[in-house]
Protein backbone atom coordinates (compact mmCIF):
# COMPACT_ATOMS: atom_id res chain seq x y z
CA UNK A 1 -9.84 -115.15 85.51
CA UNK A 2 -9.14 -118.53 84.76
CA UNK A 3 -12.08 -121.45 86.26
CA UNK A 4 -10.64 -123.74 89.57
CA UNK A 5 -12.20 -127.30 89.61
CA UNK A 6 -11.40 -129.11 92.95
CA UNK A 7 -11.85 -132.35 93.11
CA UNK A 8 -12.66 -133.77 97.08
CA UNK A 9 -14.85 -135.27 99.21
CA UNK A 10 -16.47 -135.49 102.67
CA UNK A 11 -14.51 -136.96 105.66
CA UNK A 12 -10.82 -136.90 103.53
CA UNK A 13 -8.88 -135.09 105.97
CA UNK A 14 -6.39 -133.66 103.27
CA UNK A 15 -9.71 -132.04 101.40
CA UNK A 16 -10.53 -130.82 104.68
CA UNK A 17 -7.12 -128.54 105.16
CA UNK A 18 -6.87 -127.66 101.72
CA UNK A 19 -10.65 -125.87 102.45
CA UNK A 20 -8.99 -124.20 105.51
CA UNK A 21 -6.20 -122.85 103.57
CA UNK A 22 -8.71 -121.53 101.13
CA UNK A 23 -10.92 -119.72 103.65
CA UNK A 24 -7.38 -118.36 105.05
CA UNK A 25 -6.52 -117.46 101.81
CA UNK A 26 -9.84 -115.63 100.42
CA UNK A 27 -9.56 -113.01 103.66
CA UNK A 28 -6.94 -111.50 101.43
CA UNK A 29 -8.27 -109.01 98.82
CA UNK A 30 -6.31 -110.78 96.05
CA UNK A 31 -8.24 -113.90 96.40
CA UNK A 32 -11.65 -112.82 98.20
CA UNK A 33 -12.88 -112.98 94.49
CA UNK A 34 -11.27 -116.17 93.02
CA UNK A 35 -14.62 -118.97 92.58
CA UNK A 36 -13.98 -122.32 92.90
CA UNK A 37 -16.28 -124.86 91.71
CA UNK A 38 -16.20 -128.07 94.35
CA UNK A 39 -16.81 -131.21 93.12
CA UNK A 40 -17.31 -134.22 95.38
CA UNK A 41 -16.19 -137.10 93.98
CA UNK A 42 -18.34 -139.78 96.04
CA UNK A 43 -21.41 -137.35 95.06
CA UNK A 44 -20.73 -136.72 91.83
CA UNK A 45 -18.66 -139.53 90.44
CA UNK A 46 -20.01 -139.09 86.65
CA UNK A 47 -18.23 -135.90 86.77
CA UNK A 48 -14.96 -136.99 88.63
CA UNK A 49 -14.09 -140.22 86.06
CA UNK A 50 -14.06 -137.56 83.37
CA UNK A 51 -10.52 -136.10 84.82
CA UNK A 52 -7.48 -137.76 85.50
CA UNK A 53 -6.52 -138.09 88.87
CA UNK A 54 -5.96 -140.85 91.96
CA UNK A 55 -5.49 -138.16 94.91
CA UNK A 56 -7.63 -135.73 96.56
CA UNK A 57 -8.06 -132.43 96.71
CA UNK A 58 -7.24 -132.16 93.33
CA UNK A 59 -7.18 -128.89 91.54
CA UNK A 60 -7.79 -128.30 87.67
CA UNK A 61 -7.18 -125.08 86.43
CA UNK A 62 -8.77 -124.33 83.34
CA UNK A 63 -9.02 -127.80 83.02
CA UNK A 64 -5.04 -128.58 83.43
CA UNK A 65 -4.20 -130.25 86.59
CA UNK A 66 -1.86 -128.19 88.63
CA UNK A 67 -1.95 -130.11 91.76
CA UNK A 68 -2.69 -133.58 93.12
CA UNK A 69 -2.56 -134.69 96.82
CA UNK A 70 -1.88 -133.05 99.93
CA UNK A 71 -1.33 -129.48 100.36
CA UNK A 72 0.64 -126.93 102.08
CA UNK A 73 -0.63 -123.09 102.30
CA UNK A 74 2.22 -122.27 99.87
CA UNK A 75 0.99 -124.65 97.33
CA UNK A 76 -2.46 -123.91 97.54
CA UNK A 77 -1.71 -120.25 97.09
CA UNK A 78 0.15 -121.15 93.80
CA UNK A 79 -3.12 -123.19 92.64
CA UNK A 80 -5.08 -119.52 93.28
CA UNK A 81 -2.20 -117.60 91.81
CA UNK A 82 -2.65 -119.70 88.51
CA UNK A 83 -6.10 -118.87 88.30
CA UNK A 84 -5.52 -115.22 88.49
């Protein structure tokens, strides 16, 4: 399986339904295993200006950026589909 960075932080609404689509999404079987490694930006900012991005949530997978922005459920399903 292929590693999932997202890229978010506390309080950014968009970051906040991205998260709710994942929970929705890892009550399936096909994604209850997929691991992906959070990174706050405002918390961790060392970490964040390494990667190329303006928008959050933000997701890298194996270290390719496959989306930027706000999400739908569809597109965050695509982001865990990529990973698998």
């Amino acid at each position: 399986m292929k590693k999932i960075k997202m890229f978010m932080f506390d309080g950014c609404p968009h970051c906040k339904k991205a998260l709710d689509f994942l929970d929705e999404l890892r009550k399936e079987d096909k994604y209850s295993h997929v691991e992906i490694e959070m990174i706050d930006e405002h918390k961790e900012p060392d970490i964040a200006n390494q990667y190329d991005y303006y928008y959050v949530p933000t997701f890298y997978v194996d270290e390719v950026k496959v989306h930027e922005g706000t999400v739908t459920l569809e597109q965050v399903k695509e982001v865990l589909d990529k990973a698998i």
